[in-house]
C-alpha atoms as a PDB file:
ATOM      1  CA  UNK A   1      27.051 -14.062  -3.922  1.00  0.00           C
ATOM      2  CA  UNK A   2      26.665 -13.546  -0.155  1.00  0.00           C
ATOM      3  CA  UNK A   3      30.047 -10.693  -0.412  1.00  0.00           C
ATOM      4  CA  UNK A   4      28.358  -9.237  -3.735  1.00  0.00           C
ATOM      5  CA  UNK A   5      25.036  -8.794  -2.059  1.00  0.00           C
ATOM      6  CA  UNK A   6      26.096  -7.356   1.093  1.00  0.00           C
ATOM      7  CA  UNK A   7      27.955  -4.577  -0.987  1.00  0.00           C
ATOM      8  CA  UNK A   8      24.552  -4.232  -3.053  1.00  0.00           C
ATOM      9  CA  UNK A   9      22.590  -3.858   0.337  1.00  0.00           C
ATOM     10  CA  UNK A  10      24.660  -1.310   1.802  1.00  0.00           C
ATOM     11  CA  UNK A  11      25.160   0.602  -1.174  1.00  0.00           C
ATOM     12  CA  UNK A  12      21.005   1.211  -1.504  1.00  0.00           C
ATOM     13  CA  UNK A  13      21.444   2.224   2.536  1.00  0.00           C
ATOM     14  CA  UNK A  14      23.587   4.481   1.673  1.00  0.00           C
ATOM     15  CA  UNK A  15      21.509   6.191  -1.427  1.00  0.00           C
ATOM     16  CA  UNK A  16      18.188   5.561   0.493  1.00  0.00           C
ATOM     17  CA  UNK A  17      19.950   6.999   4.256  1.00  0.00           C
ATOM     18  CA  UNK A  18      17.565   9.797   4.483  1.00  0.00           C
ATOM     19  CA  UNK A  19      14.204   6.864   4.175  1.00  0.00           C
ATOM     20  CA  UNK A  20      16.142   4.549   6.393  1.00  0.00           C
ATOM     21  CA  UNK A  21      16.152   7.231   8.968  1.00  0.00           C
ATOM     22  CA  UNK A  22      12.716   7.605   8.639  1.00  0.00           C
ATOM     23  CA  UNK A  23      11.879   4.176   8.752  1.00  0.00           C
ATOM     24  CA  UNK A  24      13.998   3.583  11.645  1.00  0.00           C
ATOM     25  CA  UNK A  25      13.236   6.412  13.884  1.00  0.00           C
ATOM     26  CA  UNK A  26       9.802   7.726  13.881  1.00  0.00           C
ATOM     27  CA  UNK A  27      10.470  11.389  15.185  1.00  0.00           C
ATOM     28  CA  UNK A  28      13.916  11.389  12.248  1.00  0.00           C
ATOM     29  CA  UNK A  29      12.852  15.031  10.899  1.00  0.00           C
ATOM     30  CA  UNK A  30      12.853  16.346  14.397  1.00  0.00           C
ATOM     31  CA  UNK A  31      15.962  14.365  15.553  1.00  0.00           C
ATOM     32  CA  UNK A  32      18.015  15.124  12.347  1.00  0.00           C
ATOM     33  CA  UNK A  33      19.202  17.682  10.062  1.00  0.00           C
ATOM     34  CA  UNK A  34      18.488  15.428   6.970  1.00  0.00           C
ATOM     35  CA  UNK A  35      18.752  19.186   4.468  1.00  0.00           C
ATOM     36  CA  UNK A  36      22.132  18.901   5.752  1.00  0.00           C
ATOM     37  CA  UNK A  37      23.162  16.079   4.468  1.00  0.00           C
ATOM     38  CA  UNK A  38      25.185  12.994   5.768  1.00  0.00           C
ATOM     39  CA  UNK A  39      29.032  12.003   5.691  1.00  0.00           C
ATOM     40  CA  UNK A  40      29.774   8.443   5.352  1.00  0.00           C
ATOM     41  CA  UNK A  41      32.729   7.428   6.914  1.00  0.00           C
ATOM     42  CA  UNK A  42      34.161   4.045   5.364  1.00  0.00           C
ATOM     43  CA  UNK A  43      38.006   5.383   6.000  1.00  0.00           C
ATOM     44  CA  UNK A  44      37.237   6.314   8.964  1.00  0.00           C
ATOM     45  CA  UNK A  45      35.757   2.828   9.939  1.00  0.00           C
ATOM     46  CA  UNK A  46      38.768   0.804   8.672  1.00  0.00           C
ATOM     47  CA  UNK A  47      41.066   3.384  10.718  1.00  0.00           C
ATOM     48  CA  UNK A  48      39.594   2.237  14.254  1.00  0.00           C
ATOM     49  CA  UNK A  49      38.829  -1.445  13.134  1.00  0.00           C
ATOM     50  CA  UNK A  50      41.619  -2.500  10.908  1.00  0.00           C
ATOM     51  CA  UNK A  51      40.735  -5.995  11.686  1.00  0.00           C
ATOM     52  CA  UNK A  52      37.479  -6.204   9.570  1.00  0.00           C
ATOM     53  CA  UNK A  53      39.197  -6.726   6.285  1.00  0.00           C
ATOM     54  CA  UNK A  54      40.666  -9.709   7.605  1.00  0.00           C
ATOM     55  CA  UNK A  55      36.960 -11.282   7.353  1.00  0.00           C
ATOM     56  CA  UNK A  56      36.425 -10.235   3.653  1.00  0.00           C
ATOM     57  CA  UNK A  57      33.623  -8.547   4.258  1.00  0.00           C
ATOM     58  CA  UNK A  58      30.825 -11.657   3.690  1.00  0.00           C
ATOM     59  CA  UNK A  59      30.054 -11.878   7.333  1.00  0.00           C
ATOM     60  CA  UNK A  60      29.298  -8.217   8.267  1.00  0.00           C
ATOM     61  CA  UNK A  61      29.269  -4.815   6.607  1.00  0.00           C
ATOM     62  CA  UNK A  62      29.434  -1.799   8.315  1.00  0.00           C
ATOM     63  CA  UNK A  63      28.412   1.526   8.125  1.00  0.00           C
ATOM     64  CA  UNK A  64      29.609   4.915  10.528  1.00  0.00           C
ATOM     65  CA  UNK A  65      27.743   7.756   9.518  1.00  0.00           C
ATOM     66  CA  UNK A  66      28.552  11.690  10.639  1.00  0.00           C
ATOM     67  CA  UNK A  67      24.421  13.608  10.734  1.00  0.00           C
ATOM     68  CA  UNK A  68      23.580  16.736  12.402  1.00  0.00           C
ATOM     69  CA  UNK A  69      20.862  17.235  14.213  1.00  0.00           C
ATOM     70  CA  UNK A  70      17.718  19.949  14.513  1.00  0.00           C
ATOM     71  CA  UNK A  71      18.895  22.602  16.863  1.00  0.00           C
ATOM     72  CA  UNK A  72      20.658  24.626  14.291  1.00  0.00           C
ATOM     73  CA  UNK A  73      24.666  23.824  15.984  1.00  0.00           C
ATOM     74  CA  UNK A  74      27.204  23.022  14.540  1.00  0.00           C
ATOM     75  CA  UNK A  75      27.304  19.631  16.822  1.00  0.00           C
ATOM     76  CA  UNK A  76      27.153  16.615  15.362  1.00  0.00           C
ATOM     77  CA  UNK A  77      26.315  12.654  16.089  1.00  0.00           C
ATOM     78  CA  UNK A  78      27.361   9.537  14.769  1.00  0.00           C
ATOM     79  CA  UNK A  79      25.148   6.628  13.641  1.00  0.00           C
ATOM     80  CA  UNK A  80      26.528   3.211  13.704  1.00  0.00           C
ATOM     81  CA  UNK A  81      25.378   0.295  11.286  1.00  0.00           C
ATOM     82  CA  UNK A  82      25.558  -3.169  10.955  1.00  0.00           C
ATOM     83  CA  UNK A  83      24.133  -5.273   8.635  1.00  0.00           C
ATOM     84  CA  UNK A  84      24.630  -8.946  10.107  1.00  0.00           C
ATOM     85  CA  UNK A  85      23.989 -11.998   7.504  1.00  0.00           C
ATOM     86  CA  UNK A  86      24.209 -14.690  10.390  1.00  0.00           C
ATOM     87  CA  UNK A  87      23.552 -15.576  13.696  1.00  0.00           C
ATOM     88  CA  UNK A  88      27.118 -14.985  16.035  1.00  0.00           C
ATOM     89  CA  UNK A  89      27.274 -15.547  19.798  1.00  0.00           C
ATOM     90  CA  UNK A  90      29.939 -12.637  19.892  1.00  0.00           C
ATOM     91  CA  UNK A  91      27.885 -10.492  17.847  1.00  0.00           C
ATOM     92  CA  UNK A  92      26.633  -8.418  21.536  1.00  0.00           C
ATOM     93  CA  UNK A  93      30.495  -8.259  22.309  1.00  0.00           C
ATOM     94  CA  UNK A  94      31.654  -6.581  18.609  1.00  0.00           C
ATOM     95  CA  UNK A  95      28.926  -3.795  18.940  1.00  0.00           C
ATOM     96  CA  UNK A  96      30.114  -3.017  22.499  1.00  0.00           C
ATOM     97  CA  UNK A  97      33.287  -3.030  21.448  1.00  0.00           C
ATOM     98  CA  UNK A  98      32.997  -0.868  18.393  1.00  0.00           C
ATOM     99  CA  UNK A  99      30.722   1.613  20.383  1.00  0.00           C
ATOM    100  CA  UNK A 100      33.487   2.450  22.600  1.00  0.00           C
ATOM    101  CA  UNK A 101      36.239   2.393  20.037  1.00  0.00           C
ATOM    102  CA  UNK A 102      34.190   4.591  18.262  1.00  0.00           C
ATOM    103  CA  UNK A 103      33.183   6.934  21.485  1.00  0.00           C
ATOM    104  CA  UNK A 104      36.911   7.248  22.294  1.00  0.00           C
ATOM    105  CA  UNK A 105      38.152   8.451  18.940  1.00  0.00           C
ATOM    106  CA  UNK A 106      34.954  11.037  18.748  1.00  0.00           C
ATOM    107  CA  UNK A 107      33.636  11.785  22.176  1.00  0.00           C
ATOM    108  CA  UNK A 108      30.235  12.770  20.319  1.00  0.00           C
ATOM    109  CA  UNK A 109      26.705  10.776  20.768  1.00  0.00           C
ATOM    110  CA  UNK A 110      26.383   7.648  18.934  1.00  0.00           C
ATOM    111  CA  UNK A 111      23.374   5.649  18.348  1.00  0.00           C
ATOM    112  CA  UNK A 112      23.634   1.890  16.887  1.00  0.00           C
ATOM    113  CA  UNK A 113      21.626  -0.566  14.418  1.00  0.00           C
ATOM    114  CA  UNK A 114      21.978  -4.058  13.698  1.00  0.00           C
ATOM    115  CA  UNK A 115      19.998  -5.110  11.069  1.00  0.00           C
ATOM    116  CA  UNK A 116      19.830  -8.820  10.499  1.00  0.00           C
ATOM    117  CA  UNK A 117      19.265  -9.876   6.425  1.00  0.00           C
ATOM    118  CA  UNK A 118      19.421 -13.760   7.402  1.00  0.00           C
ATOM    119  CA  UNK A 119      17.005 -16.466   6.964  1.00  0.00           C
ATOM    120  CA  UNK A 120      16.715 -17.199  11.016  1.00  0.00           C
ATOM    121  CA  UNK A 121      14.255 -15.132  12.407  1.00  0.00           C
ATOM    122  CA  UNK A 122      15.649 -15.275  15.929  1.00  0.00           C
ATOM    123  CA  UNK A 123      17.503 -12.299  16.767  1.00  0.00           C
ATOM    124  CA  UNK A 124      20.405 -12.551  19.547  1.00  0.00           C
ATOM    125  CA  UNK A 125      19.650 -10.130  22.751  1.00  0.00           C
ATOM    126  CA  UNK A 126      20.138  -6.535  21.727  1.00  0.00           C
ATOM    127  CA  UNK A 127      22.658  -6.060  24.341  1.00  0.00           C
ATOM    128  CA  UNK A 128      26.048  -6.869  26.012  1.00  0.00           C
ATOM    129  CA  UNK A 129      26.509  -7.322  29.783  1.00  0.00           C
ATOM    130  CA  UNK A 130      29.625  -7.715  31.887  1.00  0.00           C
ATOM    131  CA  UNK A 131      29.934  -7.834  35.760  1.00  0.00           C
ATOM    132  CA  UNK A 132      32.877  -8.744  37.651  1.00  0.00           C
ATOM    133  CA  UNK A 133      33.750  -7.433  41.440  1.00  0.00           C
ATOM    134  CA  UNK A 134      31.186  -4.201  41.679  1.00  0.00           C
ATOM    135  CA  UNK A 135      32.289  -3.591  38.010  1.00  0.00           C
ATOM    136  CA  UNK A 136      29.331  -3.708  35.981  1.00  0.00           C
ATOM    137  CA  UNK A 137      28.569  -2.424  31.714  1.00  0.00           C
ATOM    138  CA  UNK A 138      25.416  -3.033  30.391  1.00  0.00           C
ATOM    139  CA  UNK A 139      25.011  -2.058  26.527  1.00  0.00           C
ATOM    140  CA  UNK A 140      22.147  -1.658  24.301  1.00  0.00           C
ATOM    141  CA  UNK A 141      21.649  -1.086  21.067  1.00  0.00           C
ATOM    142  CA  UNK A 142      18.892  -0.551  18.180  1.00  0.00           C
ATOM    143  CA  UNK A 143      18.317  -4.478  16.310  1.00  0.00           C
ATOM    144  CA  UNK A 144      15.862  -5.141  13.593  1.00  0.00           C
ATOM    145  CA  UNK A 145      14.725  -8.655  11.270  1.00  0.00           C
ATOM    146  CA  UNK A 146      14.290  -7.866   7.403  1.00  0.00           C
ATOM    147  CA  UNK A 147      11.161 -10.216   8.358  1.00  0.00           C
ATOM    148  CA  UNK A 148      10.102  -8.451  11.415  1.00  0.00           C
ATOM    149  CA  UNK A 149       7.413  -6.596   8.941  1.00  0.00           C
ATOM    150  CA  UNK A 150       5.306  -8.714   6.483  1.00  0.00           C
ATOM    151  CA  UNK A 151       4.786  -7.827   3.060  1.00  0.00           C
ATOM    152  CA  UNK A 152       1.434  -5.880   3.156  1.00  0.00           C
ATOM    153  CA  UNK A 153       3.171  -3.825   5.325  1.00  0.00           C
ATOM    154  CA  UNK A 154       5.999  -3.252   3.573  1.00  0.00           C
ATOM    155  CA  UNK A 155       4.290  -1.949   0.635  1.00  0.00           C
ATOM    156  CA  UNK A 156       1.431   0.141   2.657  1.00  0.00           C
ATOM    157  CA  UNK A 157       4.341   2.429   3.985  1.00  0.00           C
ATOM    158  CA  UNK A 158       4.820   5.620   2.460  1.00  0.00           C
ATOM    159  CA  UNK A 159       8.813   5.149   2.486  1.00  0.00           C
ATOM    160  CA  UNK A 160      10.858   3.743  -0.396  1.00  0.00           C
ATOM    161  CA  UNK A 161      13.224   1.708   2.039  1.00  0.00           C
ATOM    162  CA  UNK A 162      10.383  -0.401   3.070  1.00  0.00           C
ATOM    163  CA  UNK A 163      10.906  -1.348  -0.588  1.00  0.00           C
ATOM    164  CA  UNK A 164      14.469  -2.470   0.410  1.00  0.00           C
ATOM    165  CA  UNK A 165      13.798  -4.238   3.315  1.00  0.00           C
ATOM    166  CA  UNK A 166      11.107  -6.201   0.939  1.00  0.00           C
ATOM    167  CA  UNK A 167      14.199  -6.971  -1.922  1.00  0.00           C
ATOM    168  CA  UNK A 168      16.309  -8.285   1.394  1.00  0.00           C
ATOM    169  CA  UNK A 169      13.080 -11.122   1.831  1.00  0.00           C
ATOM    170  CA  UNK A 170      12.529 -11.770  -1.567  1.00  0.00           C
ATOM    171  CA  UNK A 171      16.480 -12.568  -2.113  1.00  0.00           C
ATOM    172  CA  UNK A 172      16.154 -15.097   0.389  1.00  0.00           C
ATOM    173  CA  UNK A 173      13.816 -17.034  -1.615  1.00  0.00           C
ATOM    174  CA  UNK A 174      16.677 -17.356  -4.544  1.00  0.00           C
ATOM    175  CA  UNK A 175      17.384 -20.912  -5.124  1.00  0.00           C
ATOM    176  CA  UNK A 176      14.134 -22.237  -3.094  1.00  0.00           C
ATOM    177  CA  UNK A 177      11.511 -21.041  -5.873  1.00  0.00           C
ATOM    178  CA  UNK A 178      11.211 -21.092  -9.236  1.00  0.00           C
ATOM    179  CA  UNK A 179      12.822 -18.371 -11.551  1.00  0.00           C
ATOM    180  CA  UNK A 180       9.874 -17.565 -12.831  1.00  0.00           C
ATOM    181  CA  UNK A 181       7.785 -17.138  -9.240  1.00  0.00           C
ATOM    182  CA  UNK A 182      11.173 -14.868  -8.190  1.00  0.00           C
ATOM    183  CA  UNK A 183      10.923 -12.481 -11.020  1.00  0.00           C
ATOM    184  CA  UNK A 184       7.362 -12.191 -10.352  1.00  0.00           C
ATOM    185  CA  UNK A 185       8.285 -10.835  -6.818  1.00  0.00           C
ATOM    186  CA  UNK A 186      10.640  -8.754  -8.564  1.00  0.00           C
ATOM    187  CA  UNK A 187       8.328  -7.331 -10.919  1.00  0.00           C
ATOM    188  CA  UNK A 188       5.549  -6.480  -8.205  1.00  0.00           C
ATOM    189  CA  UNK A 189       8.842  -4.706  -6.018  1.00  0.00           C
ATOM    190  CA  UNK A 190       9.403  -2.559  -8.838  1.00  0.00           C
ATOM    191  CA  UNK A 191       5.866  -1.800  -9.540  1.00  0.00           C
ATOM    192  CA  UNK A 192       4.847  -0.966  -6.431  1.00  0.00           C
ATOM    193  CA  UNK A 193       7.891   1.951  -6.458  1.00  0.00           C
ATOM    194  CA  UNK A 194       6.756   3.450  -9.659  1.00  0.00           C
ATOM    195  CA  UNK A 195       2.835   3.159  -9.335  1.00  0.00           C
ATOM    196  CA  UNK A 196       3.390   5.575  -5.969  1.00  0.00           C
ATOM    197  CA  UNK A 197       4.272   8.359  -8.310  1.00  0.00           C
ATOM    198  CA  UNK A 198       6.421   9.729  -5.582  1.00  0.00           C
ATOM    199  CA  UNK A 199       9.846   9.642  -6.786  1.00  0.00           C
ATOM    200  CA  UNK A 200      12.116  10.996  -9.488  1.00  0.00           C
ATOM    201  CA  UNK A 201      12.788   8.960 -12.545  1.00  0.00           C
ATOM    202  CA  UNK A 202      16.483   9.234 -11.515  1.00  0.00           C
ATOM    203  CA  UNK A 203      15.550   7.939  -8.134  1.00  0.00           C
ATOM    204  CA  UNK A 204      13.433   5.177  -9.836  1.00  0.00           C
ATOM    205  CA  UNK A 205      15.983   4.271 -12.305  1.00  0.00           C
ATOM    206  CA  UNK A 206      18.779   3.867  -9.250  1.00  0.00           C
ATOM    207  CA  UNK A 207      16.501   1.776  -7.413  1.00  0.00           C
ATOM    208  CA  UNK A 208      15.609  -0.553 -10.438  1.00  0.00           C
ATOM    209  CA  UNK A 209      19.136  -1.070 -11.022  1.00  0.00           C
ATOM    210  CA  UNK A 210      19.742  -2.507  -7.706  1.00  0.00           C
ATOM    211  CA  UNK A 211      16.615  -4.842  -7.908  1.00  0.00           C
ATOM    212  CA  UNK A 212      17.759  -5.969 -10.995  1.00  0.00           C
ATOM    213  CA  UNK A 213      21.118  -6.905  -9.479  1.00  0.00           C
ATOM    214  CA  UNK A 214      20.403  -7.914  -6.063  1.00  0.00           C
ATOM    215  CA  UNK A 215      17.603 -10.414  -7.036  1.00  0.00           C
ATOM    216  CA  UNK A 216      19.239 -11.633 -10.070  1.00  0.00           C
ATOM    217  CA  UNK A 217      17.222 -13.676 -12.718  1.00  0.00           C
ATOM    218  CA  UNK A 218      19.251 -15.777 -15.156  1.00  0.00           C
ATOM    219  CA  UNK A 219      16.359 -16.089 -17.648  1.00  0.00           C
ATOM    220  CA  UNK A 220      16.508 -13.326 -20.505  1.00  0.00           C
ATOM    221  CA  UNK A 221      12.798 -13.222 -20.791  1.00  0.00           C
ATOM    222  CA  UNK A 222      12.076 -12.198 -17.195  1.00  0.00           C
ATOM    223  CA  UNK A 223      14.992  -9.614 -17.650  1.00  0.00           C
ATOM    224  CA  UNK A 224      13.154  -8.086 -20.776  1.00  0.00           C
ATOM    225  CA  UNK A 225       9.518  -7.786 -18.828  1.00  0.00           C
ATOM    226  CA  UNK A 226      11.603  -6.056 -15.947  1.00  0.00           C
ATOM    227  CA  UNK A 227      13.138  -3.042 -17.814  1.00  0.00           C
ATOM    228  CA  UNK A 228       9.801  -3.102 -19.968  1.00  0.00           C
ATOM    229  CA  UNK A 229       8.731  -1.444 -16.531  1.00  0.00           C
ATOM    230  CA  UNK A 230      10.935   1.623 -16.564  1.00  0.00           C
END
């Protein structure tokens, strides 16, 4: 379930990129040519870190993503992701470590997220130091808690991925509340999308599929009240 959701999670990152910029960086449509449109480089990715299929992909899931920015050139950036289930004492090492694998192939800027989806609300220091003989590397990077926003704030943003990051905290609650009190949550996610009367019905529909399969209800009941709401 952990590998399955991870996939779902970075697939809606992926379809929701342009909202995750926003919700990430508050200047994003002066920083980046969203119009443009993004590349997402998964082949790319397994080219410089061949070693990440070894873990299967249920620890991690990464994300390397080309975006140009506002001043009308043809130069581009790269935005590294990572969305981290767990807590890992080399987790500071791994982003250093991609950042300059990644800097060396593409000698362009690079900014990086970790985005933690875990239960554990304490987040590891955002950065990785070494010092040895005058030698020194300090490393920082962008980290953020599905939980570090509640859920009135969640749904008083005018973004849809603040609907995401809501799904993320409500999956954690699978298995530790009743069915019933899940779907619920569910239901009120999807609601609060399609009561905004922002967004395409395509871009609706997309979205509802993924709440229906990331926060998966067993009873056929619940299942029947959800897609009532489309």
């Amino acid at each position: 379930m952990r590998r399955k959701n991870d996939i779902l999670l970075k697939s809606a990152f992926e379809e929701a990129f342009s909202d995750l910029l926003r919700f990430f960086f508050t200047e994003a449509d002066s920083l980046f040519d969203i119009e443009k449109g993004f590349e997402f480089m998964d082949k790319e990715l397994l080219e410089l870190f061949p070693d990440l299929e070894k873990h299967g992909g249920s620890r991690f899931v990464d994300m390397l993503v080309k975006i140009y920015g506002t001043d009308g050139s043809e130069e581009w950036m790269l935005i590294h992701i990572e969305i981290q289930a767990q807590n890992d004492q080399e987790f500071s090492k791994r982003m250093f470590q991609y950042f300059y694998r990644i800097y060396d192939r593409y000698d362009v800027p690079i900014t990086a997220l970790a985005v933690f989806t875990g239960a554990g609300k304490n987040l590891p220091v955002n950065a990785f130091n070494y010092k040895f003989l005058g030698t020194e590397i300090q490393y920082k990077y962008n980290n953020y808690h599905i939980m570090d926003h509640s859920e009135e704030q969640l749904l008083a943003m005018d973004n849809p991925f603040a609907l995401i990051v809501l799904a993320a905290q409500k999956a954690l609650l699978a298995d530790k509340i009743p069915e019933w009190e899940l779907a619920e949550h569910r239901l009120n996610i999807a609601r609060a999308l399609i009561q905004s009367k922002k967004y395409s019905n395509e871009k609706i529909r997309r979205f509802l599929y993924f709440l229906k399969t990331f926060i998966h209800i067993e009873n056929p009941e619940f299942n029947i009240n959800f897609d009532k709401e489309k």
